[in-house]
PDB file of N, CA and C in Angstrom:
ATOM      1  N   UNK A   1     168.157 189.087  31.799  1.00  0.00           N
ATOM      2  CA  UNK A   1     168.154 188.395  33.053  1.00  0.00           C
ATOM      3  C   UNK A   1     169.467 188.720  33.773  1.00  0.00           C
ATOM      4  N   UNK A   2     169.515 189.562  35.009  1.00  0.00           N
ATOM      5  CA  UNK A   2     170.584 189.594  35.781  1.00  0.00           C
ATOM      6  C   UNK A   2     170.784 188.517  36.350  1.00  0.00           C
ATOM      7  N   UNK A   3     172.025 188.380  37.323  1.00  0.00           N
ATOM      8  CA  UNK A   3     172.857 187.449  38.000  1.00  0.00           C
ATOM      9  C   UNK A   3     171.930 187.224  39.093  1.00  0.00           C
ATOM     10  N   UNK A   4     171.086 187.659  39.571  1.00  0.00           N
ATOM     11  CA  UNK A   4     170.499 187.765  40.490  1.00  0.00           C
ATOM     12  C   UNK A   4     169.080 187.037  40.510  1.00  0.00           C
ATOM     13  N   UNK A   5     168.638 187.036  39.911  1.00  0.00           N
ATOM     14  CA  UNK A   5     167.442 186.598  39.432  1.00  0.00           C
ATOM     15  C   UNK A   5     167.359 185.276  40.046  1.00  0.00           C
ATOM     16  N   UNK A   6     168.652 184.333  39.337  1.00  0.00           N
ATOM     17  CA  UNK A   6     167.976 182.600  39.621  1.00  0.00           C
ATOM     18  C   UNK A   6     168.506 182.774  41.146  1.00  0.00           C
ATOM     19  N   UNK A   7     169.278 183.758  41.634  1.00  0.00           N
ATOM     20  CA  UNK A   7     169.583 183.270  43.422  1.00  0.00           C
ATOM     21  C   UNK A   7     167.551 183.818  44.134  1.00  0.00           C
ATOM     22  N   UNK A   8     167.548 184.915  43.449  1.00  0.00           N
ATOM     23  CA  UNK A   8     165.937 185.126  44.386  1.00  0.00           C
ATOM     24  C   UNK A   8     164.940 183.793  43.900  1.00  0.00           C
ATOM     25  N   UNK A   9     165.055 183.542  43.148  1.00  0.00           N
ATOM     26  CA  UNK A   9     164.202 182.159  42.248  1.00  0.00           C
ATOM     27  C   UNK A   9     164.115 181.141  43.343  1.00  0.00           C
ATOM     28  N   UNK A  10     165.974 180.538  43.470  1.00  0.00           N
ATOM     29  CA  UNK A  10     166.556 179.299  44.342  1.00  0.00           C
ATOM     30  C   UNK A  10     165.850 179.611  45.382  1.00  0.00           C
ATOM     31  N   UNK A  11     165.978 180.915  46.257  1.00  0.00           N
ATOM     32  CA  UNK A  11     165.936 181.250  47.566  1.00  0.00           C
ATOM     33  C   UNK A  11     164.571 181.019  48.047  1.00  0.00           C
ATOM     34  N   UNK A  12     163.394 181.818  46.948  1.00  0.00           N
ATOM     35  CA  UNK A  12     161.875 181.446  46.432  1.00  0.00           C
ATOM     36  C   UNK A  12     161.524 179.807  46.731  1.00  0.00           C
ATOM     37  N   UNK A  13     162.519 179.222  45.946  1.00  0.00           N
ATOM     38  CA  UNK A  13     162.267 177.329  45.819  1.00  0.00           C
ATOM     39  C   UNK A  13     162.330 177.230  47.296  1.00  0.00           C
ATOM     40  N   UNK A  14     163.526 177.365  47.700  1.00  0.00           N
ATOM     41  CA  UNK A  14     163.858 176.711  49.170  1.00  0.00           C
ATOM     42  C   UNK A  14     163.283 177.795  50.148  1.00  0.00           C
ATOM     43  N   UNK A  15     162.004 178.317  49.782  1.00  0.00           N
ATOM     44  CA  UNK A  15     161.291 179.140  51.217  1.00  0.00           C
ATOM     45  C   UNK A  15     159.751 178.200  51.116  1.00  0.00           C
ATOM     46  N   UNK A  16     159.802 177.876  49.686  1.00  0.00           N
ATOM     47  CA  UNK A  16     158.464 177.127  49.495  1.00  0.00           C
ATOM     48  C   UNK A  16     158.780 175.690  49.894  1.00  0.00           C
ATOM     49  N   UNK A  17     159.774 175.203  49.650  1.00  0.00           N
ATOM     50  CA  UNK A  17     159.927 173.917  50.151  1.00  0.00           C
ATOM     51  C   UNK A  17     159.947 173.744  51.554  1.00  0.00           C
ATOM     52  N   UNK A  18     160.370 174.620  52.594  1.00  0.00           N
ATOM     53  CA  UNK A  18     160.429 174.727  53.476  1.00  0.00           C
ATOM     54  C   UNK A  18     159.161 174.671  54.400  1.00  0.00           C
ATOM     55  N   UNK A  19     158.121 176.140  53.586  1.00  0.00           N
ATOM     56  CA  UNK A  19     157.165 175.762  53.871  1.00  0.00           C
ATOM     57  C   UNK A  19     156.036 174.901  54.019  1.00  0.00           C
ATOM     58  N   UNK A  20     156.233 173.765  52.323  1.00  0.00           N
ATOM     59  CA  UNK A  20     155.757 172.467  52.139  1.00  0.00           C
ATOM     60  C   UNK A  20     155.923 171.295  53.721  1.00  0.00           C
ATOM     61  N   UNK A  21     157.094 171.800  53.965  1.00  0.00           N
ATOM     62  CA  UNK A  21     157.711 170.574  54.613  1.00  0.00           C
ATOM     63  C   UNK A  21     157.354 170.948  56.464  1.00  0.00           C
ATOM     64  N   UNK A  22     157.096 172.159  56.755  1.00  0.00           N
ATOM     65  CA  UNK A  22     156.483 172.467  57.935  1.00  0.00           C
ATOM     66  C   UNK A  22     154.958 172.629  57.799  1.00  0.00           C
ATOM     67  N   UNK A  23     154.397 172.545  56.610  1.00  0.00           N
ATOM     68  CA  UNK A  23     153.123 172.316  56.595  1.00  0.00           C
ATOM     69  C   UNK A  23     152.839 170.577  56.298  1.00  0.00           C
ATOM     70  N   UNK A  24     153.119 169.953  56.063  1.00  0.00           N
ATOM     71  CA  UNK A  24     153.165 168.239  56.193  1.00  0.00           C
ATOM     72  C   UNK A  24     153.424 168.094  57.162  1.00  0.00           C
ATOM     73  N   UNK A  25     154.067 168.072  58.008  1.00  0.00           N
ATOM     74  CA  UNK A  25     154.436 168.168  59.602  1.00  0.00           C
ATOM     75  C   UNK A  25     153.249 168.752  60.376  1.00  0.00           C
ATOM     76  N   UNK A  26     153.016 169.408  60.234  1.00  0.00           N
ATOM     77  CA  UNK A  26     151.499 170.077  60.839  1.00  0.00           C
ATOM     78  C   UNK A  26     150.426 169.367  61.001  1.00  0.00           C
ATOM     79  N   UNK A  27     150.411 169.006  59.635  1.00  0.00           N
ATOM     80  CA  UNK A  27     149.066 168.381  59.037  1.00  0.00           C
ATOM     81  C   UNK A  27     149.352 166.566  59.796  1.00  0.00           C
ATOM     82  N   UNK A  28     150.725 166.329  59.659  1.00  0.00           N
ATOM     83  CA  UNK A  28     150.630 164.550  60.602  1.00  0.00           C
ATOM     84  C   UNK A  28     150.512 165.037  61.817  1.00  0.00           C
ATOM     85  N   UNK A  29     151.185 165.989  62.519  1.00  0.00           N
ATOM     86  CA  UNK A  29     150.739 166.327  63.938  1.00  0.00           C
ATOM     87  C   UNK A  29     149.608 166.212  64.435  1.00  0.00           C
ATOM     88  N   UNK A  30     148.340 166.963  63.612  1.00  0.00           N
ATOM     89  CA  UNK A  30     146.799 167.445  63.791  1.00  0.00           C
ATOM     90  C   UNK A  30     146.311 166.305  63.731  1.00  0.00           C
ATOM     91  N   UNK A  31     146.937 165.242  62.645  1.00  0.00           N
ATOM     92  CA  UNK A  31     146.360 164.091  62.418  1.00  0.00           C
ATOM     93  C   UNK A  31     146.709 163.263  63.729  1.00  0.00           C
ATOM     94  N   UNK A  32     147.574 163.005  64.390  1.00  0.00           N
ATOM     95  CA  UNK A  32     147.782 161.864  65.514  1.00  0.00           C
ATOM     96  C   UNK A  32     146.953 162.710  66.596  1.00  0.00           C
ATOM     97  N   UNK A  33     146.934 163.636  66.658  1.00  0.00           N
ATOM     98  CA  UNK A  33     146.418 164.307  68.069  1.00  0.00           C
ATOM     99  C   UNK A  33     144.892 164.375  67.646  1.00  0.00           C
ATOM    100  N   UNK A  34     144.192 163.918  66.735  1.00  0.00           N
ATOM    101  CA  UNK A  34     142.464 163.947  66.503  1.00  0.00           C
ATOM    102  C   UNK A  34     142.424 162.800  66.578  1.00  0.00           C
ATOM    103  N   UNK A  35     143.394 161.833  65.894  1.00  0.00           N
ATOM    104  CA  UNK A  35     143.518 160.208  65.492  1.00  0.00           C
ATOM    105  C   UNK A  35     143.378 159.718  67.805  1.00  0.00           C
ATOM    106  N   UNK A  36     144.232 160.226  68.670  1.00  0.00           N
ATOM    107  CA  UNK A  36     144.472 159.799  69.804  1.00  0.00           C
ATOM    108  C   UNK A  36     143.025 160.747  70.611  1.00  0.00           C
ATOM    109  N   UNK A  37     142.704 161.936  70.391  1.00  0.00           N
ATOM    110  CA  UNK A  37     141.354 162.392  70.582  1.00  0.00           C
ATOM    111  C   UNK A  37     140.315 161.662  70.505  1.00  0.00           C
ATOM    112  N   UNK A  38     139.872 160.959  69.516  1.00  0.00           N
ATOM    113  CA  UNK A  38     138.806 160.030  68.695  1.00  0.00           C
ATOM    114  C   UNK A  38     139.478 158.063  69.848  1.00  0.00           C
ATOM    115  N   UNK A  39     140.099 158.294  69.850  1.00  0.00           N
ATOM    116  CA  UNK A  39     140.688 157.272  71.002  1.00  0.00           C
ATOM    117  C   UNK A  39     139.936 157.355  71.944  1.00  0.00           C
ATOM    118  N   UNK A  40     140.412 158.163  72.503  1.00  0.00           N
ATOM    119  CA  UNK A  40     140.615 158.780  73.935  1.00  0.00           C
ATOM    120  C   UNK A  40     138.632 159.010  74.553  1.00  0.00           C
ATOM    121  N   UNK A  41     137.931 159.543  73.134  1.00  0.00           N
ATOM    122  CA  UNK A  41     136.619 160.204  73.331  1.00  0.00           C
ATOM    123  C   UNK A  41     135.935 158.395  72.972  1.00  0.00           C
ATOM    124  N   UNK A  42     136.355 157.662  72.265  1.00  0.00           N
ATOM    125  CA  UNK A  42     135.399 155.876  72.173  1.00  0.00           C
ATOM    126  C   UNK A  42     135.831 155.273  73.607  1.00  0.00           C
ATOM    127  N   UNK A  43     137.210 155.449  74.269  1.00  0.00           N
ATOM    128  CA  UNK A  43     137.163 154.803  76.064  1.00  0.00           C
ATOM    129  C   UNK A  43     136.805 155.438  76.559  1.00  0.00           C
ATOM    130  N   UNK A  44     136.302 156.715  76.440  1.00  0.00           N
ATOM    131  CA  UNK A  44     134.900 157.653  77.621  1.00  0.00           C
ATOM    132  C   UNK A  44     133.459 157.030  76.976  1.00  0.00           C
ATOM    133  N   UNK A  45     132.900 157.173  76.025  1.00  0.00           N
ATOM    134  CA  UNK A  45     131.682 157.153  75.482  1.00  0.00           C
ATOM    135  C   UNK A  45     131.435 155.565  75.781  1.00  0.00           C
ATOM    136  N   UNK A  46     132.380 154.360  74.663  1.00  0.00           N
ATOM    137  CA  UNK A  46     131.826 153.155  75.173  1.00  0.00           C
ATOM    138  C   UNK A  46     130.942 152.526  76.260  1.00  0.00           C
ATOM    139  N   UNK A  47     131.449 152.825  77.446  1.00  0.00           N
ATOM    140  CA  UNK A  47     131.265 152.167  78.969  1.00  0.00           C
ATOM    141  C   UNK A  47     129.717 152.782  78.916  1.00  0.00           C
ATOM    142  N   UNK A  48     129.812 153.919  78.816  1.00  0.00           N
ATOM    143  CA  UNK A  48     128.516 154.493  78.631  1.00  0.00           C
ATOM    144  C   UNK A  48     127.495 154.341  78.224  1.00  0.00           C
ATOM    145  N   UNK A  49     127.937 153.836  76.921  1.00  0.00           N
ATOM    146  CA  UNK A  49     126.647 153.197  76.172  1.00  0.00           C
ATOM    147  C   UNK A  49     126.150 151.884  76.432  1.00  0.00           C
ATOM    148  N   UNK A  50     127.102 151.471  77.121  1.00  0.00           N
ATOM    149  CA  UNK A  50     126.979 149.821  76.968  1.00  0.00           C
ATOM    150  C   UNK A  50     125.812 150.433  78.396  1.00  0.00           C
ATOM    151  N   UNK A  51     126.514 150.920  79.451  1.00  0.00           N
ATOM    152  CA  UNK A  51     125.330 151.005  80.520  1.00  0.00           C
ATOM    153  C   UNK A  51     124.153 151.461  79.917  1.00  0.00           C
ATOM    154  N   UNK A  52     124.072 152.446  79.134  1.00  0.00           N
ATOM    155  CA  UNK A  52     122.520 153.282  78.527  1.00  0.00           C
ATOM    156  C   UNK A  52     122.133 151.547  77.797  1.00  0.00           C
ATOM    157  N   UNK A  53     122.318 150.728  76.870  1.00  0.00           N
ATOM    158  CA  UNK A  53     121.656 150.145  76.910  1.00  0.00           C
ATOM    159  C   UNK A  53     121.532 148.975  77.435  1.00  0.00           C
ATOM    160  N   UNK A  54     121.862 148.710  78.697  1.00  0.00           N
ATOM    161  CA  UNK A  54     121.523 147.541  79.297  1.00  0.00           C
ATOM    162  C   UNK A  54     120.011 148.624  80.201  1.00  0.00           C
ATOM    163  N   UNK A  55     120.422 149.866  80.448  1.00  0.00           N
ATOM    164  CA  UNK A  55     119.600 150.403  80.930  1.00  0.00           C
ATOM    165  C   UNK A  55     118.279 150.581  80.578  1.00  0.00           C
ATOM    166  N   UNK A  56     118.075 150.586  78.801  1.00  0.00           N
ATOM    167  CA  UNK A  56     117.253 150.261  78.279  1.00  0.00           C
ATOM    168  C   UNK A  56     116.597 149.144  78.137  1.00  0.00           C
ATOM    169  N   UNK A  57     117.265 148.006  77.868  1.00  0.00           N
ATOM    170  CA  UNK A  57     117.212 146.377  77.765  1.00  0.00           C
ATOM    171  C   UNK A  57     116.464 145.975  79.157  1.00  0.00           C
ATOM    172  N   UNK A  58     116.700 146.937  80.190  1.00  0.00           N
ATOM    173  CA  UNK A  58     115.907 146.449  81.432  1.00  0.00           C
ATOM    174  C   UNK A  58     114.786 147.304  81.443  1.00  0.00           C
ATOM    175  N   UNK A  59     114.497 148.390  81.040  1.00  0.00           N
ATOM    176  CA  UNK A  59     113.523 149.280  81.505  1.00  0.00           C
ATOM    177  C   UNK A  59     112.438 149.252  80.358  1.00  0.00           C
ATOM    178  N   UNK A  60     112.657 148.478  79.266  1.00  0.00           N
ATOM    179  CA  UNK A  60     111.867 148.811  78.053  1.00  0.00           C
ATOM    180  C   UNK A  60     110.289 147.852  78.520  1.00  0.00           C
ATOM    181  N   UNK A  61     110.895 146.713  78.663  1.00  0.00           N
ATOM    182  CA  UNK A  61     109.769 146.075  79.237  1.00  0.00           C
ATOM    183  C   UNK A  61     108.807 146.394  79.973  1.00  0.00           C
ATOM    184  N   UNK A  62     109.605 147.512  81.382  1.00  0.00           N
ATOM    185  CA  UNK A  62     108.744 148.126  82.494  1.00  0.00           C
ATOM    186  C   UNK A  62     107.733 149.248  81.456  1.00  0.00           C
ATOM    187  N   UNK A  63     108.262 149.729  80.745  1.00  0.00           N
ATOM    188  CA  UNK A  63     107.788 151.323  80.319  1.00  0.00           C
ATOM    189  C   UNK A  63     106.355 150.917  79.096  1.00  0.00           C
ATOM    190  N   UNK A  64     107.171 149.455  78.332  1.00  0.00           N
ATOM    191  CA  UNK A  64     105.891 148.950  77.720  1.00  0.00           C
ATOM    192  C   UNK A  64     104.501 148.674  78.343  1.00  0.00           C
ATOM    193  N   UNK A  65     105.232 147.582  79.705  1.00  0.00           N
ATOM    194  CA  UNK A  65     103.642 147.510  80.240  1.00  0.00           C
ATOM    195  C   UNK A  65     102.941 148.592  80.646  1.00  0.00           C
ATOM    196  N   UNK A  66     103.475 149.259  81.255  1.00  0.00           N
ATOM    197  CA  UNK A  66     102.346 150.660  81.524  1.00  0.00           C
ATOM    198  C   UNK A  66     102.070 151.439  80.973  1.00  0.00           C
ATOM    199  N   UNK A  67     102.496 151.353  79.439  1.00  0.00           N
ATOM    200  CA  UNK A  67     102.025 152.268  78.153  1.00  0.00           C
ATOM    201  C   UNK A  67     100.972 151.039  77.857  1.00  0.00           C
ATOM    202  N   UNK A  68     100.796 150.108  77.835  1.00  0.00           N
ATOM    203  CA  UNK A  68      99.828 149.002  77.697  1.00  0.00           C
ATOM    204  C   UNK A  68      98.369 149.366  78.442  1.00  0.00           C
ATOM    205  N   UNK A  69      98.582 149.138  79.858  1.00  0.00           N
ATOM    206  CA  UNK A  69      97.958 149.298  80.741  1.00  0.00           C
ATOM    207  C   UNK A  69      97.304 150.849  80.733  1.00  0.00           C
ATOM    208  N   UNK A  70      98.129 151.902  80.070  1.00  0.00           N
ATOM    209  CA  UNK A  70      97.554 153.239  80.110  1.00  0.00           C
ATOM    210  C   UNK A  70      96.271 152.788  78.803  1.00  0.00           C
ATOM    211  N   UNK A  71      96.977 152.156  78.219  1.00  0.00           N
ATOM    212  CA  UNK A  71      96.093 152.540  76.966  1.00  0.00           C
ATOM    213  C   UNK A  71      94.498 151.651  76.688  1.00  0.00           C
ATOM    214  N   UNK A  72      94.714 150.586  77.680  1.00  0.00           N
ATOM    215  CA  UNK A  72      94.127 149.751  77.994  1.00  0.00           C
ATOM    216  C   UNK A  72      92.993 150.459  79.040  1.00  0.00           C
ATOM    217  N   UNK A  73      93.362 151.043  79.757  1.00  0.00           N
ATOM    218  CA  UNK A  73      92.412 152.170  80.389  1.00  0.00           C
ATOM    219  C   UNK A  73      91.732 153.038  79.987  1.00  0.00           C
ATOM    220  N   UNK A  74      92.238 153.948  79.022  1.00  0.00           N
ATOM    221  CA  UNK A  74      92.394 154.602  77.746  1.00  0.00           C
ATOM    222  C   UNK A  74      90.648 153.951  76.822  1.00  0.00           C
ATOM    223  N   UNK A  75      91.385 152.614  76.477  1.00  0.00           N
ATOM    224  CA  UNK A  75      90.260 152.099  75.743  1.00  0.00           C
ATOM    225  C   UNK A  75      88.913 152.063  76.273  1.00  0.00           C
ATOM    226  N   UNK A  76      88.949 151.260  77.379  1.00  0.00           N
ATOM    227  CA  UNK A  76      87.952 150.941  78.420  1.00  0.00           C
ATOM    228  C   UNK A  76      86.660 152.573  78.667  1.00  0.00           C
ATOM    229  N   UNK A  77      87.680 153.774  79.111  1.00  0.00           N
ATOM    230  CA  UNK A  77      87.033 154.587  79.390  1.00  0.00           C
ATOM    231  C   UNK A  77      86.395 155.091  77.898  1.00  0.00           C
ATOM    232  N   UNK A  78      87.096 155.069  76.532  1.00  0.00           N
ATOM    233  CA  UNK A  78      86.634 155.603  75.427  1.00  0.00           C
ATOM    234  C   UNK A  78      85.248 154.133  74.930  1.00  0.00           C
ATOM    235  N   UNK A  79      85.048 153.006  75.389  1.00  0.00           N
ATOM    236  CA  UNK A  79      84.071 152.293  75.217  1.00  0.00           C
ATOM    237  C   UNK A  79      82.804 153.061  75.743  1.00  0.00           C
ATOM    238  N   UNK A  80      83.204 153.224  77.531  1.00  0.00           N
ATOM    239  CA  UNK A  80      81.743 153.569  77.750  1.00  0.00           C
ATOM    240  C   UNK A  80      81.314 155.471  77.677  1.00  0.00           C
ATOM    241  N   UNK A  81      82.379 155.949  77.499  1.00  0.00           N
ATOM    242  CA  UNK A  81      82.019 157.403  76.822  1.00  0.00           C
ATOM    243  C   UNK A  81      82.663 157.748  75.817  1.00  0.00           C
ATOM    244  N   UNK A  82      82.348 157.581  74.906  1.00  0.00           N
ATOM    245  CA  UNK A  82      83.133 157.991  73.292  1.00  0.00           C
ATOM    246  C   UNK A  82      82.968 159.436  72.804  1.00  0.00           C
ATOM    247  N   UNK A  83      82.243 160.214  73.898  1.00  0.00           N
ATOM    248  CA  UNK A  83      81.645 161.810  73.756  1.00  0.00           C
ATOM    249  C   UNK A  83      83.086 162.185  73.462  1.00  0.00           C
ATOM    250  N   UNK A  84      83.505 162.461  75.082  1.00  0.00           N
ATOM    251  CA  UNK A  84      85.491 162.965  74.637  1.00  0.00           C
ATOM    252  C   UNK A  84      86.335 162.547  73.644  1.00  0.00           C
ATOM    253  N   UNK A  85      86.363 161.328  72.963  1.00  0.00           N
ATOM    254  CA  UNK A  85      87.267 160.779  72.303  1.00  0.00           C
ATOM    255  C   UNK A  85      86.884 161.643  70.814  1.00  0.00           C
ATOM    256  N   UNK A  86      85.384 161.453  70.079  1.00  0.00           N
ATOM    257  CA  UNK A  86      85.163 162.137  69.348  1.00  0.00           C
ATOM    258  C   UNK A  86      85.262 163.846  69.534  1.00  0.00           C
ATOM    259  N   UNK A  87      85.163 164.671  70.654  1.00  0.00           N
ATOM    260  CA  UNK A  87      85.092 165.897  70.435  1.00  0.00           C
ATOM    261  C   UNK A  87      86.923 165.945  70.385  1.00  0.00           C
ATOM    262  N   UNK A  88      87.486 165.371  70.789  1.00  0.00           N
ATOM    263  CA  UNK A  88      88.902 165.398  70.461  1.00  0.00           C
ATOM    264  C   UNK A  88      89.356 165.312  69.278  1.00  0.00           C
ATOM    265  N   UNK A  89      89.087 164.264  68.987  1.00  0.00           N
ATOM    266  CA  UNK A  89      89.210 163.785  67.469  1.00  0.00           C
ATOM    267  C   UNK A  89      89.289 165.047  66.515  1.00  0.00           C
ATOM    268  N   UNK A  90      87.943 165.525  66.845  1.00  0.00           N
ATOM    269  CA  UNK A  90      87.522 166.986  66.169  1.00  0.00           C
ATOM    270  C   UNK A  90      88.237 168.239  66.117  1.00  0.00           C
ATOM    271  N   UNK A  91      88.899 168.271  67.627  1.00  0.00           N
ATOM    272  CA  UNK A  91      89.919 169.725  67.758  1.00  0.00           C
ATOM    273  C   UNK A  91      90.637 169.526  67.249  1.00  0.00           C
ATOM    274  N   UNK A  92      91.263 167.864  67.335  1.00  0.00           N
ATOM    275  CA  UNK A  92      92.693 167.708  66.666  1.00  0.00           C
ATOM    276  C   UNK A  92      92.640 168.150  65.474  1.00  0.00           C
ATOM    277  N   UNK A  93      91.630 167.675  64.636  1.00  0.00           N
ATOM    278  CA  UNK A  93      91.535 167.734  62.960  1.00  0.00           C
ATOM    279  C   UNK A  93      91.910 169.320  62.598  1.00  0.00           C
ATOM    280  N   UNK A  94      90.435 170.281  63.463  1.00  0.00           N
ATOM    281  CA  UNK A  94      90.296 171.570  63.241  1.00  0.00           C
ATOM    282  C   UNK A  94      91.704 172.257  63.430  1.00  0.00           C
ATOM    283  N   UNK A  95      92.516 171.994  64.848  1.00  0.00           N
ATOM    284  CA  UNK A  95      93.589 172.404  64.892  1.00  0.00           C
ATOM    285  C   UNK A  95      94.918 172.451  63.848  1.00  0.00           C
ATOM    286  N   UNK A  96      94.588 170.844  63.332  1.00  0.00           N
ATOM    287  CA  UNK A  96      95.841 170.431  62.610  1.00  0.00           C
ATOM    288  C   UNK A  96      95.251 171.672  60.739  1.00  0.00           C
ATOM    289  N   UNK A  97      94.282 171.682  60.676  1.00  0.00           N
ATOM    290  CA  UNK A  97      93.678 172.448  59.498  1.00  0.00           C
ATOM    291  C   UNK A  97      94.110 173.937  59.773  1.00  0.00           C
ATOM    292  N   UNK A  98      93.990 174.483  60.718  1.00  0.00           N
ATOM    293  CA  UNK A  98      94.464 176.058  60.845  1.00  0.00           C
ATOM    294  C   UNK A  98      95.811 175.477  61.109  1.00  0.00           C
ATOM    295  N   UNK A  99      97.168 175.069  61.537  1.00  0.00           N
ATOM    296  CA  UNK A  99      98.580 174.818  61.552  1.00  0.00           C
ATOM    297  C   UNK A  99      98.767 174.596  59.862  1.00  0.00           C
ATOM    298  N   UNK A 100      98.339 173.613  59.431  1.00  0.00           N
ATOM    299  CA  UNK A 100      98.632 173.156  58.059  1.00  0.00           C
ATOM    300  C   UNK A 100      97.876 173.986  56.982  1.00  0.00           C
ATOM    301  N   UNK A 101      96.706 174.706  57.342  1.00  0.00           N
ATOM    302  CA  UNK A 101      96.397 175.246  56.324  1.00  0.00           C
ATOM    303  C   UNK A 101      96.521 176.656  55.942  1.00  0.00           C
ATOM    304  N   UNK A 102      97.449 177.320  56.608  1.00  0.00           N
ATOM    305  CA  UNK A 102      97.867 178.932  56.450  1.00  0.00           C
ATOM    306  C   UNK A 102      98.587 178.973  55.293  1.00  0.00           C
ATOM    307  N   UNK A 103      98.593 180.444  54.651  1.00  0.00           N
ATOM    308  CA  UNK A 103      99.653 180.613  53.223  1.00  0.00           C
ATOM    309  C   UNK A 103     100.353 181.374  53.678  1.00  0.00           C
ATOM    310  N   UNK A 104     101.338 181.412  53.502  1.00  0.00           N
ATOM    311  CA  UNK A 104     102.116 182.091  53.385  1.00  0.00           C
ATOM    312  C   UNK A 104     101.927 183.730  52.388  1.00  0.00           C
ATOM    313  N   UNK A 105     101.532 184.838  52.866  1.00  0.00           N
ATOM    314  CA  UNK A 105     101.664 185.645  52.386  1.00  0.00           C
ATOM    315  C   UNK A 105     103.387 186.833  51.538  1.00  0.00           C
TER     316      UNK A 105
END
């Protein structure tokens, strides 16, 4: 072992420590600036949502009744002609049988 050795060793220690210590620094940096990001992105988004669902809370009611009323029409017309409802019925099935029933070669 030359004289030299433990100074490249020391010099080795204190390039890695160095680097330890500007990489911890990095890493709290990245951390406050995602930590104030994630801030910054819940006082944009909040307000937002709160409007999307009051927007919902008012409109759900509207969108029910006339999915009601469609279907209610819906019914009425499939009472006095049930021809369409059954030949539908039928494509759907046949359709859903050729989608679902192919192999894979």
């Amino acid at each position: 072992m030359t004289w030299l050795e433990p100074i490249d060793r020391r010099e080795a220690q204190r390039f890695a420590q160095s680097v330890r210590d500007q990489a911890n620094d990095a890493r709290e940096d990245v951390a406050e600036q995602v930590a104030s990001l994630s801030r910054h992105l819940r006082d944009v988004v909040e307000p937002r949502l709160k409007e999307a669902r009051e927007l919902v809370r008012h409109e759900a009611p509207i969108i029910a009744d006339a999915a009601m009323q469609q279907a209610s029409r819906m019914a009425r017309r499939a009472k006095s002609d049930p021809v369409p409802v059954v030949v539908g019925a039928i494509g759907v099935a046949l359709l859903a049988s050729l989608i679902l029933g192919r192999r894979r070669t």
